[in-house]
C-alpha atoms as a PDB file:
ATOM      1  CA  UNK A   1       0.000   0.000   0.000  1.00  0.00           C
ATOM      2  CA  UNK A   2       1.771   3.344  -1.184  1.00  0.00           C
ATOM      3  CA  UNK A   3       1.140   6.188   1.299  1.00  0.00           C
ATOM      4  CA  UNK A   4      -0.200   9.603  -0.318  1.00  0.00           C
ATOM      5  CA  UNK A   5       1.678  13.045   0.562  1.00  0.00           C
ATOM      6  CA  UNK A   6       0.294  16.301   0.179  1.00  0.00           C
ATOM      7  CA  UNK A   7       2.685  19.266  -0.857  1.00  0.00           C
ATOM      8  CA  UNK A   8       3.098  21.804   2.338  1.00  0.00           C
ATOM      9  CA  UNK A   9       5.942  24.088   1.051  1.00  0.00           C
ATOM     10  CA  UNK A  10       7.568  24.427  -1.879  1.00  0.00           C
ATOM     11  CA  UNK A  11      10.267  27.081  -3.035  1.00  0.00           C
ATOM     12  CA  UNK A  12      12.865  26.985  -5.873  1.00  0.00           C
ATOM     13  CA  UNK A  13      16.079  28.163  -5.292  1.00  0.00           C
ATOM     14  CA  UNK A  14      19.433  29.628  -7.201  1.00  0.00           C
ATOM     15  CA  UNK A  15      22.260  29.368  -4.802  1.00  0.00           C
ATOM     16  CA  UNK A  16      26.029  29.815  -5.369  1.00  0.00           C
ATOM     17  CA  UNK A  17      28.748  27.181  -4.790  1.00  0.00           C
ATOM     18  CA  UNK A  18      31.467  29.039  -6.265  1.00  0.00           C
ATOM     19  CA  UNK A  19      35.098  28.349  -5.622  1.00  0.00           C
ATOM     20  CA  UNK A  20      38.156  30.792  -4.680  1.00  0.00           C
ATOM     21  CA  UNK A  21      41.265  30.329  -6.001  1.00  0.00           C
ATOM     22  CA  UNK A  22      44.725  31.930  -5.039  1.00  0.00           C
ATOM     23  CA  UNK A  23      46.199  30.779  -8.244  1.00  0.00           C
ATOM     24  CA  UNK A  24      45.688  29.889 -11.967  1.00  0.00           C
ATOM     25  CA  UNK A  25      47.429  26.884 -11.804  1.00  0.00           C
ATOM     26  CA  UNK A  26      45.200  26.021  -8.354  1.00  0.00           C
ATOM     27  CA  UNK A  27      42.391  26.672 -10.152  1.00  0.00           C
ATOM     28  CA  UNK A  28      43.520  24.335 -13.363  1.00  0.00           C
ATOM     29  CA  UNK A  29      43.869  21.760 -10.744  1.00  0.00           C
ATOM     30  CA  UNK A  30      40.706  22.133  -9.469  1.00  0.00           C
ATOM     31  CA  UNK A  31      38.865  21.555 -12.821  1.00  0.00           C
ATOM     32  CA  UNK A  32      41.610  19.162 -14.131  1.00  0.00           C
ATOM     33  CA  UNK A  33      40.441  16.854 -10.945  1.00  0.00           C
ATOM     34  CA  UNK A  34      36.857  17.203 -11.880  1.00  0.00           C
ATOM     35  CA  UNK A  35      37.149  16.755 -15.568  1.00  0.00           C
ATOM     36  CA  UNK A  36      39.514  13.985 -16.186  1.00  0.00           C
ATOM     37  CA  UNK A  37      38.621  13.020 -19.270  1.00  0.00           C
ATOM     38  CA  UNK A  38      39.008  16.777 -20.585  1.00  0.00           C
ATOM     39  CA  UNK A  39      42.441  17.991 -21.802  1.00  0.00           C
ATOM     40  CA  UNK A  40      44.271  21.131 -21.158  1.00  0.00           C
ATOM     41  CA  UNK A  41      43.284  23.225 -23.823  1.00  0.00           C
ATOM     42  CA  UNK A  42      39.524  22.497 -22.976  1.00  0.00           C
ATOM     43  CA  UNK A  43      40.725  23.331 -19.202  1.00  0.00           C
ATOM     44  CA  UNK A  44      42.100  26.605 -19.826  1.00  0.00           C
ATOM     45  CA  UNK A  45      39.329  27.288 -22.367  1.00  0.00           C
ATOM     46  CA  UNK A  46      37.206  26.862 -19.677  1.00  0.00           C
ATOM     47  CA  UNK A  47      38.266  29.410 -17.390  1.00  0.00           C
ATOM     48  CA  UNK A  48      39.143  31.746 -19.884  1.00  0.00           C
ATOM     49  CA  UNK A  49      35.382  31.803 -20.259  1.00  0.00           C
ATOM     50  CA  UNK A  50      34.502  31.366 -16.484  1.00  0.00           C
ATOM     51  CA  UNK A  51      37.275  32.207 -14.414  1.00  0.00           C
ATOM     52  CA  UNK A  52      36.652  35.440 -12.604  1.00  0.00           C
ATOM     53  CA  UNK A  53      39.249  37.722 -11.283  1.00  0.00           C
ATOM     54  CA  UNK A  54      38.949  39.502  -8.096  1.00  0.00           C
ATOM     55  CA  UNK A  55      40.789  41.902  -5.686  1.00  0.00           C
ATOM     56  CA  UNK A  56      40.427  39.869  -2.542  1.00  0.00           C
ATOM     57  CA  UNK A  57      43.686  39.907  -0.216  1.00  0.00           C
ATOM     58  CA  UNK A  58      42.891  35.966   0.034  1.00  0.00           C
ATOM     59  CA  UNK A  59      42.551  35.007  -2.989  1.00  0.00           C
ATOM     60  CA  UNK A  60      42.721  36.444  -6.728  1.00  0.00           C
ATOM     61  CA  UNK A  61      40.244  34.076  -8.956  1.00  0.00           C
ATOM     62  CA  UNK A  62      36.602  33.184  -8.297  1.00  0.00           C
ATOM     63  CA  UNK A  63      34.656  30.369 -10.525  1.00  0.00           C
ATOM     64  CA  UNK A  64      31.353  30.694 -10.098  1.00  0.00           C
ATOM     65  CA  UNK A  65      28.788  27.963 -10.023  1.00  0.00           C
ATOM     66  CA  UNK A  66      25.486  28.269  -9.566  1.00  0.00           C
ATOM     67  CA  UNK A  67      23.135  25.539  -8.714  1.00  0.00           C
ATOM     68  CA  UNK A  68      19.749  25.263  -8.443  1.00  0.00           C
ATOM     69  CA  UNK A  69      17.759  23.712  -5.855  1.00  0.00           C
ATOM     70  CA  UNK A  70      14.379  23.046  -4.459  1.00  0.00           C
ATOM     71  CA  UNK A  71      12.982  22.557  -0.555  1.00  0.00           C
ATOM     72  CA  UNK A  72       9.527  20.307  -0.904  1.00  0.00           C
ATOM     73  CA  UNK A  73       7.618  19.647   2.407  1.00  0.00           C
ATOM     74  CA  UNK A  74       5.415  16.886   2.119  1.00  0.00           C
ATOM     75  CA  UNK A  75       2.985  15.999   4.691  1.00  0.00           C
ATOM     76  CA  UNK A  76       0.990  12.323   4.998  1.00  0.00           C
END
């Protein structure tokens, strides 16, 4: 017997889960260990494109990456 659930709340959501960098080459890393199966010229292609500079006294690069996301309530 499959329970029934009503809907109580439901939002959609953009949130960022963007990653610093202090470095270029930490930030080719980065992707490189995400992307194995791309090679370096689609790497630095990619953060040409993506890679964000910023004056931070951490750190100098920013890739954003926006996800989205959505919080469902259900109730029985």
């Amino acid at each position: 017997m499959r329970a029934k659930y009503k809907i109580s709340y439901y939002k959609e959501l953009e949130l960022e889960f963007g990653q610093p960098f202090h470095t270029m080459e930490e930030a080719f890393r980065f992707v490189r260990n995400y992307r194995k199966d791309a090679g370096k010229s689609v790497i630095r292609k990619h953060l040409e494109q993506y890679l964000i500079p910023v004056e931070n006294q951490k750190f100098s690069y920013y890739l954003p990456n926006k996800k989205q996301i959505a919080i469902c309530v259900l109730e029985k």
